[in-house]
Protein backbone atom coordinates (compact mmCIF):
# COMPACT_ATOMS: atom_id res chain seq x y z
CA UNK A 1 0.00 0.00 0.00
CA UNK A 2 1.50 2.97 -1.21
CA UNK A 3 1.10 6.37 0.11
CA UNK A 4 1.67 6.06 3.60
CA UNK A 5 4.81 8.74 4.13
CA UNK A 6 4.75 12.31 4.54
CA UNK A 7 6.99 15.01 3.60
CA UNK A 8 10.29 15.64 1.96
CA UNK A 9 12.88 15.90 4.60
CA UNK A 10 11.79 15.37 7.90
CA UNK A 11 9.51 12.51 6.72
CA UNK A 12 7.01 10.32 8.67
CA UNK A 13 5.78 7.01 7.52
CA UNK A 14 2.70 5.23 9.80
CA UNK A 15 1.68 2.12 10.14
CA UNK A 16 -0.71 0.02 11.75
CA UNK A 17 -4.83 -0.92 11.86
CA UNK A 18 -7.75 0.49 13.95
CA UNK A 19 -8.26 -2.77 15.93
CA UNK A 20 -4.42 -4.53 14.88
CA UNK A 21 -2.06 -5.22 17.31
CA UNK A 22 -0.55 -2.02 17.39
CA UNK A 23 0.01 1.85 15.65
CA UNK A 24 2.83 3.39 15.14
CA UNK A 25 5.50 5.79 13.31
CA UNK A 26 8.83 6.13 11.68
CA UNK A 27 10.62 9.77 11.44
CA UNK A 28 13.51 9.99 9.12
CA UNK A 29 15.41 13.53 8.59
CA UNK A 30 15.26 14.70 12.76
CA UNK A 31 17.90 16.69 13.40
CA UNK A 32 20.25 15.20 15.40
CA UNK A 33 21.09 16.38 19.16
CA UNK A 34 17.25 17.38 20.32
CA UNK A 35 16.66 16.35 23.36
CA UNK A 36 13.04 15.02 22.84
CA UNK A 37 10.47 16.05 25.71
CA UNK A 38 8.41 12.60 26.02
CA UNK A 39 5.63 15.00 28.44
CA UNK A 40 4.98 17.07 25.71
CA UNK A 41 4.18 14.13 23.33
CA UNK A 42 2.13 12.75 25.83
CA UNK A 43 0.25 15.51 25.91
CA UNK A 44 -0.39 16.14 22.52
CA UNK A 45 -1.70 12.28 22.67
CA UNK A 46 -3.72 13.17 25.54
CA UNK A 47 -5.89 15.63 23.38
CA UNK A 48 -6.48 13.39 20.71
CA UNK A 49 -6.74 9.83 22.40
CA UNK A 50 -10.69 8.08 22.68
CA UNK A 51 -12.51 8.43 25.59
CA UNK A 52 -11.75 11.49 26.95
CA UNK A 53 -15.18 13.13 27.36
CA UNK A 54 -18.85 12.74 27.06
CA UNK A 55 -18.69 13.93 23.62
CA UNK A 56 -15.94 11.72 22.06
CA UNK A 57 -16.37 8.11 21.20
CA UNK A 58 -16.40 5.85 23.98
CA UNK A 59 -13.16 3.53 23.39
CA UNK A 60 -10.75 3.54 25.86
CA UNK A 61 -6.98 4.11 24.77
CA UNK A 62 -4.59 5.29 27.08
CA UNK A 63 -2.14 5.90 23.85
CA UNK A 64 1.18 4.91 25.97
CA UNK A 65 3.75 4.85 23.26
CA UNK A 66 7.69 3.56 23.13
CA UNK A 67 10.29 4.81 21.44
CA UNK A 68 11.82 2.18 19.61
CA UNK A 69 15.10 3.68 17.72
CA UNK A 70 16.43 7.25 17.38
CA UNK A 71 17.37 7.97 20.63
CA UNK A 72 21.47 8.08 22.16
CA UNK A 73 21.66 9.62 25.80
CA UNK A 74 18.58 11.33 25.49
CA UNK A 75 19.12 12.84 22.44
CA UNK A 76 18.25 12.55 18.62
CA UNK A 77 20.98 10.80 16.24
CA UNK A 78 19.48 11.91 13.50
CA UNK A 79 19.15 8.07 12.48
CA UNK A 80 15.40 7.05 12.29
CA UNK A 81 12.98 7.75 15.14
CA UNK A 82 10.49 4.73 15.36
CA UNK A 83 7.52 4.88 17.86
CA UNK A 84 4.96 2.21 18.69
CA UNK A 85 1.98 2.24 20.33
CA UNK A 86 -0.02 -1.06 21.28
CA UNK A 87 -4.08 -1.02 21.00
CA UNK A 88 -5.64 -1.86 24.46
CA UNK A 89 -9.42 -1.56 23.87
CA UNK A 90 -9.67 -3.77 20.18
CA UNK A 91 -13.24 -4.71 19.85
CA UNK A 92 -13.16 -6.22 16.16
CA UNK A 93 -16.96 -8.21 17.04
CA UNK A 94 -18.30 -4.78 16.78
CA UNK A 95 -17.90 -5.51 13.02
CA UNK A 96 -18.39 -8.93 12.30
CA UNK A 97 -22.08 -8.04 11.25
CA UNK A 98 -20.06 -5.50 8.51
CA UNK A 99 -18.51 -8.13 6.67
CA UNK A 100 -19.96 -8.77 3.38
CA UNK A 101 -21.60 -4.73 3.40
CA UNK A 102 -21.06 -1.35 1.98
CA UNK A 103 -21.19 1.46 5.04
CA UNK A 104 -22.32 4.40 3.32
CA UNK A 105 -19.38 7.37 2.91
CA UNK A 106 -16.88 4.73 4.78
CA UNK A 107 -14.49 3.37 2.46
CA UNK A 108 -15.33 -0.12 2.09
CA UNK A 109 -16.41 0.20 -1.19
CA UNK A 110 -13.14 2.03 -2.38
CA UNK A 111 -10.47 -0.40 -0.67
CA UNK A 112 -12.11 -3.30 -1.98
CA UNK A 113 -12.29 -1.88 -5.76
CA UNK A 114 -8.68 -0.59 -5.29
CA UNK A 115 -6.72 -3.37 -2.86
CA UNK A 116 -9.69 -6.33 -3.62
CA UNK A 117 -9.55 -7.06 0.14
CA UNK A 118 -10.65 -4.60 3.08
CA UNK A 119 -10.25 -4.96 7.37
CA UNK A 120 -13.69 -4.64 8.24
CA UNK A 121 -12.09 -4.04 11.85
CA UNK A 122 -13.15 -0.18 12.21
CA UNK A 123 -12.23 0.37 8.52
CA UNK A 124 -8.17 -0.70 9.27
CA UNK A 125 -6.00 1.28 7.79
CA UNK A 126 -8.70 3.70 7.10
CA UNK A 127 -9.92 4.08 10.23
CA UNK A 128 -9.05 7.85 12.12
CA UNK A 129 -6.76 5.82 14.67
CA UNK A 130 -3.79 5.73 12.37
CA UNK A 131 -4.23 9.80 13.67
CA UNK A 132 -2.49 9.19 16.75
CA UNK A 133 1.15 8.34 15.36
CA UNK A 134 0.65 11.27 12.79
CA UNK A 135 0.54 13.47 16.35
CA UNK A 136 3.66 11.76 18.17
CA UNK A 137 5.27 12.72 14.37
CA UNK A 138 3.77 16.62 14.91
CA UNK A 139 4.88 17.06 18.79
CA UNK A 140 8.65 15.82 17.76
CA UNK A 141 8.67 18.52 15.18
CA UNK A 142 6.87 21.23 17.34
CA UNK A 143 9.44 21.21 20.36
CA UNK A 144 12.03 21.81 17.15
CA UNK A 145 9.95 24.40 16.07
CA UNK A 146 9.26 25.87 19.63
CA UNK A 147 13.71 27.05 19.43
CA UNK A 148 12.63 28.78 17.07
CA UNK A 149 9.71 30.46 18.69
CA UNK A 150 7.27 29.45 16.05
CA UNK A 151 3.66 28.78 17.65
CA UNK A 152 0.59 27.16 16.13
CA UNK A 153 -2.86 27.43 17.63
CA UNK A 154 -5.75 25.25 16.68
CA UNK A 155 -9.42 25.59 17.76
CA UNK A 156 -12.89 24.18 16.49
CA UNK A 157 -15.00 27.32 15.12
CA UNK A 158 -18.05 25.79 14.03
CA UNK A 159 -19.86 22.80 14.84
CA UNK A 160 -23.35 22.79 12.53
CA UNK A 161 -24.57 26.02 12.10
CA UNK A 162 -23.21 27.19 15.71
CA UNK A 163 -20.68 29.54 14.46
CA UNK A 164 -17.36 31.33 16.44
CA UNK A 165 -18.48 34.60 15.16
CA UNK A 166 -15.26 36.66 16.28
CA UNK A 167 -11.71 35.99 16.05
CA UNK A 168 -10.13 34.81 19.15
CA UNK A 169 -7.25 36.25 20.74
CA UNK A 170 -3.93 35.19 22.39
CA UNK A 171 -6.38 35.76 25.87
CA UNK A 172 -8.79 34.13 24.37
CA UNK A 173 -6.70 30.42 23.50
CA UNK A 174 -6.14 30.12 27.14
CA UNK A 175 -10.03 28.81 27.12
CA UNK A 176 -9.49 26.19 24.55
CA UNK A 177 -8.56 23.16 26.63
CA UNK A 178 -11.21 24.62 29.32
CA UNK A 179 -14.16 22.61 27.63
CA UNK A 180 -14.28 19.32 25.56
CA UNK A 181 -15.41 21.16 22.47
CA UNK A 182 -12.10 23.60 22.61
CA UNK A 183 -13.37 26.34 21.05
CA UNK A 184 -11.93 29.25 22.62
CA UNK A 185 -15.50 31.72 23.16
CA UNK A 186 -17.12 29.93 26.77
CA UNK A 187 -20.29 30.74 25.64
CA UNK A 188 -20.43 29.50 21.95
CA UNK A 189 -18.53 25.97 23.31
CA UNK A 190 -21.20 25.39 25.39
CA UNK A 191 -24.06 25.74 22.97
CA UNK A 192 -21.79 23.47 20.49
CA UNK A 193 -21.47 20.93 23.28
CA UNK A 194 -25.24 20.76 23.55
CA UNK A 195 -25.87 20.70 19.76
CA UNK A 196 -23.40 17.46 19.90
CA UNK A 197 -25.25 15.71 22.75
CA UNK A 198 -28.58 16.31 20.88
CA UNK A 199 -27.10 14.94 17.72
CA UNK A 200 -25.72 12.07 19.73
CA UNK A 201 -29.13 11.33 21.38
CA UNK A 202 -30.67 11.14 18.03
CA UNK A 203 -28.16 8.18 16.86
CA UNK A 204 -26.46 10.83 14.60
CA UNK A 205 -23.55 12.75 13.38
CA UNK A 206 -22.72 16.63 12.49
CA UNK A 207 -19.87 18.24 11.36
CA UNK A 208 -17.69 21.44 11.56
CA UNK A 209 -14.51 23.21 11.29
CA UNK A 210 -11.23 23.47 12.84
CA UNK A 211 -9.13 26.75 12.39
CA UNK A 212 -5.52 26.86 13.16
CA UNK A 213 -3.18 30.02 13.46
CA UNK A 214 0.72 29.92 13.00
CA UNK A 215 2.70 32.48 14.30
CA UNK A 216 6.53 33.25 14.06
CA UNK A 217 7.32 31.27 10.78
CA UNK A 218 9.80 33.75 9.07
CA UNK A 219 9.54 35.25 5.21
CA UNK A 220 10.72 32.71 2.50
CA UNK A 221 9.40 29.16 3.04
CA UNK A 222 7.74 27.34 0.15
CA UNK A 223 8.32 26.87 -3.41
CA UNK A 224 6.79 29.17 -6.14
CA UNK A 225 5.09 26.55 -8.32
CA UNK A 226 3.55 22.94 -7.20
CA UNK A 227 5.51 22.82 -3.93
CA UNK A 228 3.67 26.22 -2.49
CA UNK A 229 3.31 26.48 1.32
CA UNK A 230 -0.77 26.60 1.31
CA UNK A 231 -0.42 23.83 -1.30
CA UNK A 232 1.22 21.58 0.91
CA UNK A 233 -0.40 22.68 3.81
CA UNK A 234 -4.15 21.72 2.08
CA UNK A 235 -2.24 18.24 1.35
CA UNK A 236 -1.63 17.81 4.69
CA UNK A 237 -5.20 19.07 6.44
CA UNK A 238 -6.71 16.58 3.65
CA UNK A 239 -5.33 13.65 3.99
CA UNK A 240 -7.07 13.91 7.38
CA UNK A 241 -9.69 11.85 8.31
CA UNK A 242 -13.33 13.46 7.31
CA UNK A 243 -11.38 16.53 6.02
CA UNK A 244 -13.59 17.86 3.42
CA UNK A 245 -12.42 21.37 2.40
CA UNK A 246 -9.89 23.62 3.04
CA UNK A 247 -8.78 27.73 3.04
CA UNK A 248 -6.67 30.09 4.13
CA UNK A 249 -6.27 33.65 4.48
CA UNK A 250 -9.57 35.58 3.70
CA UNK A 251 -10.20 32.07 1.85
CA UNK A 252 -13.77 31.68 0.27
CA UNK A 253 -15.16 34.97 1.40
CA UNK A 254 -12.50 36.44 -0.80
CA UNK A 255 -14.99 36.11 -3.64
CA UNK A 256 -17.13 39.06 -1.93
CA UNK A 257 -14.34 41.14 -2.07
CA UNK A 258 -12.55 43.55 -4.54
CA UNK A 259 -9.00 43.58 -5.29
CA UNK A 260 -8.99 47.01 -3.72
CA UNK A 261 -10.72 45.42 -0.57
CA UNK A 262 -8.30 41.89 -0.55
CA UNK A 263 -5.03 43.36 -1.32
CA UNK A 264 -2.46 43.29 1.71
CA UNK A 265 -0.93 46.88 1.68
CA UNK A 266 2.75 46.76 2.66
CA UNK A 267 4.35 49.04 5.40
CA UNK A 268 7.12 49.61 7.60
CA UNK A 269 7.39 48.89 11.44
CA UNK A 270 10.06 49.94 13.11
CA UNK A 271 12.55 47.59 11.20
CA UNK A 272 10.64 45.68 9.69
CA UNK A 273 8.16 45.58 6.34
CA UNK A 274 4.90 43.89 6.93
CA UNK A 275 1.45 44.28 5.63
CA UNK A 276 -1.19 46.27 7.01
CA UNK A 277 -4.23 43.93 6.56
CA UNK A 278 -3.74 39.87 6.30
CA UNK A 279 -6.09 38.85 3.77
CA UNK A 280 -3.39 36.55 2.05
CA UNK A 281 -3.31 34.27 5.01
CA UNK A 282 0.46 35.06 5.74
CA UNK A 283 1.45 33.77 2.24
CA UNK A 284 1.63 35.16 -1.25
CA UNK A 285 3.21 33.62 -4.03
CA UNK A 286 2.83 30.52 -2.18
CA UNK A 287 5.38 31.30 -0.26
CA UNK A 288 5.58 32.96 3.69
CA UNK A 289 5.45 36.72 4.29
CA UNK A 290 5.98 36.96 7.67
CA UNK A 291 3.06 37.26 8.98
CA UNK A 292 0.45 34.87 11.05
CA UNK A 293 -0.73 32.11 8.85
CA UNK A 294 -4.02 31.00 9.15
CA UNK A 295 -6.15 28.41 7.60
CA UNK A 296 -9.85 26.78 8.60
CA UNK A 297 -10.15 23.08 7.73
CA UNK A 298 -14.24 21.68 7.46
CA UNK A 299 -14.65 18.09 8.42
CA UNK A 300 -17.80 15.87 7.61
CA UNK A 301 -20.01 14.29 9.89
CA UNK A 302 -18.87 11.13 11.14
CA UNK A 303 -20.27 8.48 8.91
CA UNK A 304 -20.65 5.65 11.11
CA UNK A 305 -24.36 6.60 12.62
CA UNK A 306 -26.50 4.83 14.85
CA UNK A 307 -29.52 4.34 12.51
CA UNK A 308 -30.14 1.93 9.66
CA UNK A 309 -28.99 3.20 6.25
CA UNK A 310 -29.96 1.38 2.96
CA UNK A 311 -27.20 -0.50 1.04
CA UNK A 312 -25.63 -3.32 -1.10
CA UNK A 313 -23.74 -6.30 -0.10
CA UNK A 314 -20.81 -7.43 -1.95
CA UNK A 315 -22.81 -9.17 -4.84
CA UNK A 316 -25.09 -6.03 -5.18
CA UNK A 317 -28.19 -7.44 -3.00
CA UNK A 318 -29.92 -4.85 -1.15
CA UNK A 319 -29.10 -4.75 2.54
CA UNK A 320 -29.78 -2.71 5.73
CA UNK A 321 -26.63 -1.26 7.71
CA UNK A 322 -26.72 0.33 11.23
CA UNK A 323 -23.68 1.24 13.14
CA UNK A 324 -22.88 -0.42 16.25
CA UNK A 325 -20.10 -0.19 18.83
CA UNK A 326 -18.07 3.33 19.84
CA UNK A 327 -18.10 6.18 17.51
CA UNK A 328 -17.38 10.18 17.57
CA UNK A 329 -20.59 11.92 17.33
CA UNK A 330 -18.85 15.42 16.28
CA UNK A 331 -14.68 14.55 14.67
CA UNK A 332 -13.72 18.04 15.49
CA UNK A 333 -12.80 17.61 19.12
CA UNK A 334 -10.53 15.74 18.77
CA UNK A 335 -9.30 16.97 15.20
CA UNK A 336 -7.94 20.07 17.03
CA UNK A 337 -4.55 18.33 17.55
CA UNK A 338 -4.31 16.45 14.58
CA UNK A 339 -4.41 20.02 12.59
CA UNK A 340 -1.52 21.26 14.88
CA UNK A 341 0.42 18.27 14.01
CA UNK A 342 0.35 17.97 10.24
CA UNK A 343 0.89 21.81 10.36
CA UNK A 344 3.94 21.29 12.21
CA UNK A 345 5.00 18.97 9.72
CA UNK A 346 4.62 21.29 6.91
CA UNK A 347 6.55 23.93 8.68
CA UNK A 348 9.26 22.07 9.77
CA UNK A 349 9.91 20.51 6.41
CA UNK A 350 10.15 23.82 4.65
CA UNK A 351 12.39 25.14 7.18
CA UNK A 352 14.64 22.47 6.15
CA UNK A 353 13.96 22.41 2.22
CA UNK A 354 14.53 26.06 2.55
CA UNK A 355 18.08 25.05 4.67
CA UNK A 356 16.84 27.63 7.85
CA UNK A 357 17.21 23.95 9.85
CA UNK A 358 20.40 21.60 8.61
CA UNK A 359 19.31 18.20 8.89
């Protein structure tokens, strides 16, 4: 199975299955001599394990993971990092009555028309699990990014139609981690929370977005054709699980504006040039500016539902499917980390591509 490695220099490649044995990660093109903070990947795990609130699937991982290779007196090598960590709370029975079906919007169908075989076990390889070694990969490269005092803030915006109407502050992201929803406004968390248990109660899904600010990342980084920053950054936030659209920068509502409205007018700070407005998202010409990049990343509603759907087996016979076992009722939660991590990714890799970082 191809396509399970990301990025060009400081490159992670997962492996492992939703109810398998075991997850896990290699990193190849870590600097060497970091001194790796295992607390601070532990929390970053923390945020995105199951089970950690009312409003998150009910499977209980405690996401312990051990570091396999890499390491020399506490510090990097810059040989490759490998990371595992072992499933605790497998429940494959919860599928058995999946076998020979076609869950609407999961990707049964596609595996088995592409690899002619698919792990019915929580979808396998397709299953959001494989998310947890992407964000061991993400908190390695944010403590290299931290030297450099780059900073990147996630936090869920919209869940439904319940919309963070303002844009949050540095104040404001000390509320994030306050509620289960983590969206930054008190208020506006708790009506999402309460639109999720309702949706929950009903045996259903809803979906929402996730937007992330990056702060710090200097001028230069990303190519000026097919390797542009936001181009690999929308590679990254898609390759998430339930990622179904992404922007940056004024994004989509840059339609309703003129040129004379969107364009970023440059002036001078003290030292420094930088724009006066940041309608570019912190990148033009697909590459950095300088300023705060910021994107917003919409995820579906979870497609495993707790009602009875209409379907096909695999001969084509009608069937009925309804979802059984421990599901998400809202992915953005929980997506809030995963966003910070392939982020970090993208950053870090540039920084080396662009040779700010020797490898």
């Amino acid at each position: 199975m191809a396509g399970n490695s990301f990025g060009e220099i400081f490159r992670i490649t997962t492996f492992g299955e939703s109810h398998g044995k075991g997850i896990g990660l290699v990193i190849d093109g870590c600097p060497p001599g970091i001194t790796l903070d295992f607390a601070a990947i532990r929390e970053q795990l923390e945020r995105r394990k199951p089970g950690q609130s009312k409003i998150t699937t009910r499977r209980k991982e405690s996401d312990q993971f051990e570091l396999l290779a890499g390491l020399y007196e506490g510090k990097t090598t810059g040989s490759p990092l490998a990371f595992l960590i072992r499933n605790e709370d497998q429940k494959p029975a919860d599928y058995d009555h999946l076998k020979s079906a076609f869950r609407p919007s999961h990707a049964d169908f596609t595996y088995m028309k592409k690899y002619g075989i698919h792990d019915i076990r929580g979808g396998g390889r397709s299953s959001a699990r494989e998310t947890a070694a992407r964000v061991i990969g993400g908190a390695v490269a944010r403590q290299i990014l931290q030297q450099r005092k780059i900073t990147i803030q996630a936090y869920v915006s919209q869940v439904g139609s319940v919309r963070l109407e303002k844009t949050p502050n540095q104040k404001d992201f000390g509320n994030i981690e306050k509620t289960p929803v983590r969206c930054p406004d008190l208020k506006v968390a708790s009506t999402m929370i309460r639109l999720i248990e309702s949706v929950r109660k009903e045996g259903d899904t809803i979906g929402g977005i996730v937007s992330c600010r990056i702060s710090m990342v200097p001028a230069g980084l990303g190519e000026p054709v097919f390797n542009k920053l936001q181009a690999d950054l929308a590679k990254a936030m898609m390759s998430i699980n339930a990622a179904h659209g992404f922007d940056y920068g004024a994004g989509f509502d840059s339609v309703l504006m003129k040129g004379s409205v969107h364009n970023d007018p440059f002036i001078k700070k003290g030292t420094k040039i930088i724009t006066k407005t940041n309608h570019s998202g912190g990148i033009q010409g697909g590459i950095s500016n300088g300023q705060d990049i910021y994107f917003r990343v919409a995820f579906k509603p979870v497609s495993t539902i707790m009602k009875s759907q209409q379907s096909v087996d695999h001969s084509g016979k009608k069937t009925t499917v309804e979802g059984k076992g421990r599901h998400d009722p809202c992915v953005v939660p929980r997506a809030v980390p995963i966003v910070e991590a392939m982020a970090a990714l993208v950053i870090l890799d540039h920084l080396l591509i662009n040779n700010t970082l020797k490898p």
